[in-house]
C-alpha atoms as a PDB file:
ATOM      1  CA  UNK A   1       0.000   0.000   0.000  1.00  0.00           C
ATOM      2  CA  UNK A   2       2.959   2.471   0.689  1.00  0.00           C
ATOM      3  CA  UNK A   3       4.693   1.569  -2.549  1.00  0.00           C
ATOM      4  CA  UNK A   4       1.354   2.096  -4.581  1.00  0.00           C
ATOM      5  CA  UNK A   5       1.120   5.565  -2.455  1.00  0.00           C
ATOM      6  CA  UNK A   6       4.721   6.966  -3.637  1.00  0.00           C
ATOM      7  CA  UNK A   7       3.737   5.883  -7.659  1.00  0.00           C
ATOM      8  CA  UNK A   8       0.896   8.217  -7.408  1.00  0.00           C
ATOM      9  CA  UNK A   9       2.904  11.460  -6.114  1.00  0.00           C
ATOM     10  CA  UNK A  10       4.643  13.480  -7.956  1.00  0.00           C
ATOM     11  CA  UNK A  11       8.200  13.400  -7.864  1.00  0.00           C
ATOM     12  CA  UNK A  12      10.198  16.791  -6.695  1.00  0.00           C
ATOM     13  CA  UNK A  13      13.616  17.344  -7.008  1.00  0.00           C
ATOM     14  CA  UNK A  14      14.916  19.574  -3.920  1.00  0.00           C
ATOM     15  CA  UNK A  15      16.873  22.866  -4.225  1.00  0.00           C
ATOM     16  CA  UNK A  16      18.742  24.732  -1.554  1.00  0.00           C
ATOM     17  CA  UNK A  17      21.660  27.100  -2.184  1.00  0.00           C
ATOM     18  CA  UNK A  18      23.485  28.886  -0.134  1.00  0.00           C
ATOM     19  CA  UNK A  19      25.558  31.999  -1.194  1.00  0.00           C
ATOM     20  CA  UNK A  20      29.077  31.844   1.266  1.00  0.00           C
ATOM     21  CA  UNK A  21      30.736  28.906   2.762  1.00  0.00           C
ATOM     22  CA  UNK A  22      30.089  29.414   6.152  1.00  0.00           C
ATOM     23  CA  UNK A  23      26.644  28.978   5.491  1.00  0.00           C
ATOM     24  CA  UNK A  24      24.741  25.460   5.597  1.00  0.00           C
ATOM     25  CA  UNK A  25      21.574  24.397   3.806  1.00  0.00           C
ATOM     26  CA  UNK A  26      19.998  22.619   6.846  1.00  0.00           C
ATOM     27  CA  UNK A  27      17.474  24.718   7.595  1.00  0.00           C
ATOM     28  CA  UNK A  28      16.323  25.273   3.313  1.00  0.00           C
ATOM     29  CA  UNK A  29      16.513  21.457   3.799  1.00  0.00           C
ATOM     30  CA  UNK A  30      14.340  21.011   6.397  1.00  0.00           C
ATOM     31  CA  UNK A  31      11.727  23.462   5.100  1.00  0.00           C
ATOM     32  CA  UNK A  32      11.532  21.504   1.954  1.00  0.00           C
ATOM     33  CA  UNK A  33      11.246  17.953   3.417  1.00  0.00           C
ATOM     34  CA  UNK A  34       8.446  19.289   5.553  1.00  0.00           C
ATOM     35  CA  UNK A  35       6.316  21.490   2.536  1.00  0.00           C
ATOM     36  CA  UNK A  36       6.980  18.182   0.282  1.00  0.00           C
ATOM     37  CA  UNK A  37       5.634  15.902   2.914  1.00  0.00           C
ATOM     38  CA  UNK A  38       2.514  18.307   3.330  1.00  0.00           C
ATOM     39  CA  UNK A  39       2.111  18.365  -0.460  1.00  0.00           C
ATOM     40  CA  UNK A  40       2.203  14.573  -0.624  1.00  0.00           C
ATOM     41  CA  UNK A  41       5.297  14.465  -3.585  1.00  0.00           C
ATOM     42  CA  UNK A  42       7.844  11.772  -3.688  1.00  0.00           C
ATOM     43  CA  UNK A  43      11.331  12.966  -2.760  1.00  0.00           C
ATOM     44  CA  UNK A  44      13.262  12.283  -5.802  1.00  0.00           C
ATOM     45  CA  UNK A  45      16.645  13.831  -3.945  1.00  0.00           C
ATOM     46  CA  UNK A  46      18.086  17.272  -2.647  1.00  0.00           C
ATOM     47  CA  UNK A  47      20.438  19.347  -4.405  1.00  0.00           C
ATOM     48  CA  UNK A  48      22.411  21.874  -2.448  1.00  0.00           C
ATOM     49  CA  UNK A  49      24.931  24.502  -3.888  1.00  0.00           C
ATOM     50  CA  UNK A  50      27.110  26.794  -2.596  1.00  0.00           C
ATOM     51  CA  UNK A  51      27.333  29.990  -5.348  1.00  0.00           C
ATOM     52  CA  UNK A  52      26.745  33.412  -5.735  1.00  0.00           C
ATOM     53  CA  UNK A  53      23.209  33.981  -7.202  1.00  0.00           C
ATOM     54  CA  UNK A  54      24.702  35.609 -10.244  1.00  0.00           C
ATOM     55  CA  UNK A  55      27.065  32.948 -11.028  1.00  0.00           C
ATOM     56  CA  UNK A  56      25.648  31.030 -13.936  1.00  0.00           C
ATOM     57  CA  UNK A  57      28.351  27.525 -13.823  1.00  0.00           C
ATOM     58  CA  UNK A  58      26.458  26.012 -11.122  1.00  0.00           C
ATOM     59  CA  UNK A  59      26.323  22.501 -11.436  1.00  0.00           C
ATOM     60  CA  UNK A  60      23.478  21.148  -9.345  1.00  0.00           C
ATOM     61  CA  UNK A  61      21.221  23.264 -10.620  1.00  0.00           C
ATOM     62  CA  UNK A  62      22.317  22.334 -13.837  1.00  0.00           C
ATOM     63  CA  UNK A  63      21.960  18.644 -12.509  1.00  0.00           C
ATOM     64  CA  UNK A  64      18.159  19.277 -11.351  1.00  0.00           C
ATOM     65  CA  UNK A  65      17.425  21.241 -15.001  1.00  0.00           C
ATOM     66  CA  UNK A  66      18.906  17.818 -16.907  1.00  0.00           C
ATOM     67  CA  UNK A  67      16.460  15.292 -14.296  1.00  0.00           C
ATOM     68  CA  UNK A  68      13.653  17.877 -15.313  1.00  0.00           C
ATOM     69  CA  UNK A  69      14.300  17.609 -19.301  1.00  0.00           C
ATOM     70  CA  UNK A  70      14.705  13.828 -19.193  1.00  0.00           C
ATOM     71  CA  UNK A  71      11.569  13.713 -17.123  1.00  0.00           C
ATOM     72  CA  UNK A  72      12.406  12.107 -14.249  1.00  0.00           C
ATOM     73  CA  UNK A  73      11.115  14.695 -12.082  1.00  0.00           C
ATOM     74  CA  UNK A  74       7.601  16.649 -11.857  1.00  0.00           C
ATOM     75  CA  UNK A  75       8.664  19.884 -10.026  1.00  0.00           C
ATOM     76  CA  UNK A  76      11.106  21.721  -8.303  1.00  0.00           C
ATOM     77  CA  UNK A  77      10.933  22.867  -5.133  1.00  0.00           C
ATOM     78  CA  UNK A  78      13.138  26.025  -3.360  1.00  0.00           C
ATOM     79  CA  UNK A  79      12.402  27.790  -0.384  1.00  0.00           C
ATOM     80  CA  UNK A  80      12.594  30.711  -2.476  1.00  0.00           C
ATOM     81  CA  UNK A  81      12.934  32.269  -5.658  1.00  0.00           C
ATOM     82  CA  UNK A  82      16.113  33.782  -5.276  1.00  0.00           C
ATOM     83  CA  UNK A  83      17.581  30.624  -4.335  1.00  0.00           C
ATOM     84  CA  UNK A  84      16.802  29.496  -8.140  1.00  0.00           C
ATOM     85  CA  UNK A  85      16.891  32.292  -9.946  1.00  0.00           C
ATOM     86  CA  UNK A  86      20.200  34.563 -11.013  1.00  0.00           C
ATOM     87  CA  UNK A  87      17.930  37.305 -12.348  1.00  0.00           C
ATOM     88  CA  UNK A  88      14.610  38.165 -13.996  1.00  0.00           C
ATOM     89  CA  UNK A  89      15.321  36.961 -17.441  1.00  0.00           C
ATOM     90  CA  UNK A  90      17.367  33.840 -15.938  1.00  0.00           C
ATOM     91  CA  UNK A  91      14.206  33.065 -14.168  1.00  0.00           C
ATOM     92  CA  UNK A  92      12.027  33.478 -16.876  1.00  0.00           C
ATOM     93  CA  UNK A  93      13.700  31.724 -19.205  1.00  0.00           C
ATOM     94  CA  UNK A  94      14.154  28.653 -17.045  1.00  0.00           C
ATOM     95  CA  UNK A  95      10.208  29.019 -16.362  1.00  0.00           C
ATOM     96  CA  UNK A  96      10.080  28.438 -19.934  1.00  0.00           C
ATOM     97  CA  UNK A  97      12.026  25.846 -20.807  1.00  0.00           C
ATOM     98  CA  UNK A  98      10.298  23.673 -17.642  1.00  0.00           C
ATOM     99  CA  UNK A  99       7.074  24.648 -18.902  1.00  0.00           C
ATOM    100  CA  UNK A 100       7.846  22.885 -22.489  1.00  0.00           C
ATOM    101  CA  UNK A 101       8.890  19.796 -19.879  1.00  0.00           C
ATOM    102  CA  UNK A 102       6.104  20.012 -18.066  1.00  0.00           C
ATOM    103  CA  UNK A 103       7.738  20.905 -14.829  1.00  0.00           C
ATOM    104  CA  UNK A 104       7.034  23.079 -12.363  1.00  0.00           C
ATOM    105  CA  UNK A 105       9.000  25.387  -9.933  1.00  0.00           C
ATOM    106  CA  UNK A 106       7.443  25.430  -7.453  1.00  0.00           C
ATOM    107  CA  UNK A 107       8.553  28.422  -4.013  1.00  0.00           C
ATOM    108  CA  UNK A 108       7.849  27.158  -0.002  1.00  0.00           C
ATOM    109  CA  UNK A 109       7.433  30.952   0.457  1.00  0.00           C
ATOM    110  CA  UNK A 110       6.681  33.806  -1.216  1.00  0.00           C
ATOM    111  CA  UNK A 111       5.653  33.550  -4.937  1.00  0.00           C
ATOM    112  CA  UNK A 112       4.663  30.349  -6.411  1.00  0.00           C
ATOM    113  CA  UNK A 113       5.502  29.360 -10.154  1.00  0.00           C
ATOM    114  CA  UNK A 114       3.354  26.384 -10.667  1.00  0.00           C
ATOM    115  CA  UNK A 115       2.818  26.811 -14.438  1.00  0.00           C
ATOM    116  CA  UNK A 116      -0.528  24.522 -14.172  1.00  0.00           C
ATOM    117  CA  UNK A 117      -1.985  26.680 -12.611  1.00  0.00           C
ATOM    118  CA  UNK A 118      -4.002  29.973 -14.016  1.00  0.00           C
ATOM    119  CA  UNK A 119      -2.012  32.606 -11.661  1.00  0.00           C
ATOM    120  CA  UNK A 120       0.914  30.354 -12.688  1.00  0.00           C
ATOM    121  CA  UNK A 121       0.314  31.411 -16.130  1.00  0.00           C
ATOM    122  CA  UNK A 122      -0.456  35.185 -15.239  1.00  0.00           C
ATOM    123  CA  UNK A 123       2.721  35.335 -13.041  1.00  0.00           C
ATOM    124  CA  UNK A 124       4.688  34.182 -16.035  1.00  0.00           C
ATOM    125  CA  UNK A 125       3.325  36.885 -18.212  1.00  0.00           C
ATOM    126  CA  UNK A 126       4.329  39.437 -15.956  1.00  0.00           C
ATOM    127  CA  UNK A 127       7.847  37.685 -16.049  1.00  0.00           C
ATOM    128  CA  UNK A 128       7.754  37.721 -19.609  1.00  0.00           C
ATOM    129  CA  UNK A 129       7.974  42.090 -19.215  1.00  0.00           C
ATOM    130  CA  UNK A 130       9.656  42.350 -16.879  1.00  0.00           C
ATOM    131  CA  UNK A 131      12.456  40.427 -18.387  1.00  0.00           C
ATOM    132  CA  UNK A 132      12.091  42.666 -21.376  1.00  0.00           C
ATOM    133  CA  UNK A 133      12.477  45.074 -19.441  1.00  0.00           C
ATOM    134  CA  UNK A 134      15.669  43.922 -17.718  1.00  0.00           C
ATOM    135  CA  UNK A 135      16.553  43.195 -20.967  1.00  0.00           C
ATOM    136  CA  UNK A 136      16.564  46.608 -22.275  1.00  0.00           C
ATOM    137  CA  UNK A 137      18.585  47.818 -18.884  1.00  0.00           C
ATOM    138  CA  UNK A 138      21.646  45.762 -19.884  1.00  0.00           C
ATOM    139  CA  UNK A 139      21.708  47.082 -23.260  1.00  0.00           C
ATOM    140  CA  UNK A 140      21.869  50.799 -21.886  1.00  0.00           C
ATOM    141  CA  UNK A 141      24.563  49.600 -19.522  1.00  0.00           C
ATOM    142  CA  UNK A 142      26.872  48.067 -22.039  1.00  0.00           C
ATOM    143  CA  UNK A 143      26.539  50.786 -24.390  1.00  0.00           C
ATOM    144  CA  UNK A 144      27.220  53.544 -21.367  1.00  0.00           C
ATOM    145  CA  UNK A 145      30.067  51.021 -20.386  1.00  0.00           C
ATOM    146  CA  UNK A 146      31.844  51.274 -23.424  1.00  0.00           C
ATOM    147  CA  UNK A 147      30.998  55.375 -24.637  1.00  0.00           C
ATOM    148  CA  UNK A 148      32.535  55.763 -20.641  1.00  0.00           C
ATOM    149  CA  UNK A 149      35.567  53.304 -21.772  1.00  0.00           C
ATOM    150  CA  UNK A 150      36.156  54.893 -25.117  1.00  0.00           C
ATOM    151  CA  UNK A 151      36.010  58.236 -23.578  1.00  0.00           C
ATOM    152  CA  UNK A 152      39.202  57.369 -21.160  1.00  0.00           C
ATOM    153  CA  UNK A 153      41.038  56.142 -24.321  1.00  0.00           C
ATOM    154  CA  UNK A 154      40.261  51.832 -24.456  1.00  0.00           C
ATOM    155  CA  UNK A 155      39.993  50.792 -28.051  1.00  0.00           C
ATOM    156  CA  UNK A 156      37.687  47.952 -28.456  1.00  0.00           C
ATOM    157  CA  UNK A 157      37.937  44.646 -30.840  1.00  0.00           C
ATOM    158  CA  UNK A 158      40.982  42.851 -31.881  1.00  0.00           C
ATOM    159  CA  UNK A 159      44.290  44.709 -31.222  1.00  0.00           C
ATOM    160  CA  UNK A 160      47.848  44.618 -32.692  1.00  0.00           C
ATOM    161  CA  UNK A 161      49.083  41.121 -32.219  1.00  0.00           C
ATOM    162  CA  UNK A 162      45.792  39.234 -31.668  1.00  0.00           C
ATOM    163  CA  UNK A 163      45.657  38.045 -35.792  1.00  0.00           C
ATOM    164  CA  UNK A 164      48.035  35.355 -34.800  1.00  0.00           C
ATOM    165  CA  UNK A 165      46.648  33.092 -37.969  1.00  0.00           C
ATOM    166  CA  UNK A 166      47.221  36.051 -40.135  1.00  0.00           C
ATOM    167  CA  UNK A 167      50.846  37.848 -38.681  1.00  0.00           C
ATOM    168  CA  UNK A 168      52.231  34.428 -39.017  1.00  0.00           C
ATOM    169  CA  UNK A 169      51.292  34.582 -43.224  1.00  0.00           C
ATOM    170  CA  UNK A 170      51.770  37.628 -43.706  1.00  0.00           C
ATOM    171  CA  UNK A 171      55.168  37.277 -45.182  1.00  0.00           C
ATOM    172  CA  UNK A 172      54.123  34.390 -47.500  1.00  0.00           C
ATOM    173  CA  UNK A 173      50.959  36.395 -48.468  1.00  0.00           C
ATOM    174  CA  UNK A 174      52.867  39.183 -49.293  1.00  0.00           C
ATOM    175  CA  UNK A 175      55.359  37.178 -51.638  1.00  0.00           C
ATOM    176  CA  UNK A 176      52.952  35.607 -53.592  1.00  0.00           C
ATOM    177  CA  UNK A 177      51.234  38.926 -53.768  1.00  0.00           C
ATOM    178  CA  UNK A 178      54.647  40.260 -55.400  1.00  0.00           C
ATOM    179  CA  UNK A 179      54.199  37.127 -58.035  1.00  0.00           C
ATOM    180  CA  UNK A 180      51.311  39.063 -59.195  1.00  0.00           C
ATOM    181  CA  UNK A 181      48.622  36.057 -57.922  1.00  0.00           C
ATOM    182  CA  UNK A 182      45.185  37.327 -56.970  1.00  0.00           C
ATOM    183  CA  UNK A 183      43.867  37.634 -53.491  1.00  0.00           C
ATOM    184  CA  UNK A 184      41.119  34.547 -54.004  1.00  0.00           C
ATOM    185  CA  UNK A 185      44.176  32.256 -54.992  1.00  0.00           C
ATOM    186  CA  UNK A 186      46.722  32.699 -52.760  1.00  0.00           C
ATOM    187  CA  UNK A 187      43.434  32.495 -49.853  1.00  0.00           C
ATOM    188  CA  UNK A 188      42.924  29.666 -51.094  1.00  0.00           C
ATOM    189  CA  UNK A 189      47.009  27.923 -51.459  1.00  0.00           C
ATOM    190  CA  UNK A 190      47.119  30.028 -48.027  1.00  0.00           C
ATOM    191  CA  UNK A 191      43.654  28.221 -46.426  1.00  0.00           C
ATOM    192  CA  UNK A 192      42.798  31.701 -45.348  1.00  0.00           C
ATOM    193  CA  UNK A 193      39.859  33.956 -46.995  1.00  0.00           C
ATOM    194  CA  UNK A 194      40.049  36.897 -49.535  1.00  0.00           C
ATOM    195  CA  UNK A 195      39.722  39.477 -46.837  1.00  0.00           C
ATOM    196  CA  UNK A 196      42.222  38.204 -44.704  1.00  0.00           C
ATOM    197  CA  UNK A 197      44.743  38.047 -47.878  1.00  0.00           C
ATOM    198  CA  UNK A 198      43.252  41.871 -48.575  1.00  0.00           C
ATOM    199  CA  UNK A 199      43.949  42.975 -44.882  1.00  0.00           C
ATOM    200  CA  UNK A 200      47.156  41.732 -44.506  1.00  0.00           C
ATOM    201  CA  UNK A 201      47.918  44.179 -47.558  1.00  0.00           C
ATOM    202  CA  UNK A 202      46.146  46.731 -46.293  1.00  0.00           C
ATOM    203  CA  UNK A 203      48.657  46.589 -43.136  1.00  0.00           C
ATOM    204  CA  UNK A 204      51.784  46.447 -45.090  1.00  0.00           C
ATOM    205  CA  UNK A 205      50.874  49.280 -47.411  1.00  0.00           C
ATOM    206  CA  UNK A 206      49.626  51.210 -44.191  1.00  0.00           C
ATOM    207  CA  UNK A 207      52.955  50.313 -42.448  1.00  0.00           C
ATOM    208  CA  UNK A 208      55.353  51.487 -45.908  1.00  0.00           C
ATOM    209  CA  UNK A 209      53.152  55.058 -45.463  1.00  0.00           C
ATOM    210  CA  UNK A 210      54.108  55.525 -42.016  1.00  0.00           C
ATOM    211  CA  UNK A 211      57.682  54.425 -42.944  1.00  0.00           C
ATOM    212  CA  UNK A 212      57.481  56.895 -45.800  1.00  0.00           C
ATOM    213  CA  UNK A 213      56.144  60.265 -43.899  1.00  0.00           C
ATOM    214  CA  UNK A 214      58.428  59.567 -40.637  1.00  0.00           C
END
């Protein structure tokens, strides 16, 4: 009878994260056990991290999203959101790929994101905006970044000495270019493209100016 009891729940994987090392799960452990065994869901096993909420390489959450894909799990249970989540549009789109699963995330406190559900579906709507919104905040701040980086002299994209491929041919590409081959052939002898052959003779002719005028 207690067999045929745990086939009929629904299986939840546990979450707990913890931000700093001299911090323990325990108690986000505890509070799960106890909201699962209210709930009636099958324990399929507890996952605890310790990681900075922004920090995207963590690997039992990563764990618990692979279990949810496969299907081997029905929901996902954290005490709270921000123990899942590493921002607005992290948590929405992790919302949306367990929604094409079929799994829910589901909070102990706090909001609940149980996508069956009709405020489920409302809550992720709202999500949906305000991720947009987020969104739109990082652009601004990278573009701000780099006007405020420019401004205090930084050049952006690949420097002096970064064209390894190309530096290392540019003495061949220039001989053959003295043999009066085109830029498609000797890209192709070379295994390099056009422009690269066309750049690399940009440079040199760039280089002789300077040479010239000094």
């Amino acid at each position: 009878c207690f067999v045929k009891k745990l086939q009929l729940g629904q299986k939840a994987a546990l979450y707990c994260r913890v931000s700093t090392v001299d911090q323990t799960c325990a108690r986000q452990e505890a509070d799960l056990r106890a909201f699962a065994k209210r709930r009636g869901y099958v324990i399929a096993g507890v996952w605890k991290e310790t990681a900075s909420g922004t920090k995207d390489d963590r690997v039992h959450r990563k764990a618990v999203l692979a279990l949810a894909q496969s299907g081997q799990v029905d929901l996902i249970l954290v005490t709270e959101l921000t123990r899942w989540g590493r921002s607005t549009l992290d948590l929405f789109h992790t919302l949306n790929d367990l929604q094409s699963w079929g799994v829910s995330l589901i909070a102990q406190t706090g909001l609940q994101f149980d996508l069956g559900t009709p405020q489920g579906k409302l809550i992720a709507m709202m999500m949906a905006a305000l991720a947009e919104f987020e969104r739109d905040l990082l652009r601004e701040r990278v573009r701000s970044g780099i006007a405020a980086a420019q401004a205090r002299g930084i050049a952006f994209g690949r420097q002096p000495g970064q064209r390894v491929k190309a530096d290392k041919l540019a003495p061949k590409v220039l001989a053959l270019v003295a043999t009066g081959q085109s830029y498609r052939e000797i890209g192709r002898r070379l295994s390099i493209s056009k422009n690269t052959v066309l750049a690399i003779v940009k440079r040199a002719r760039a280089d002789e100016q300077v040479l010239e005028n000094g």
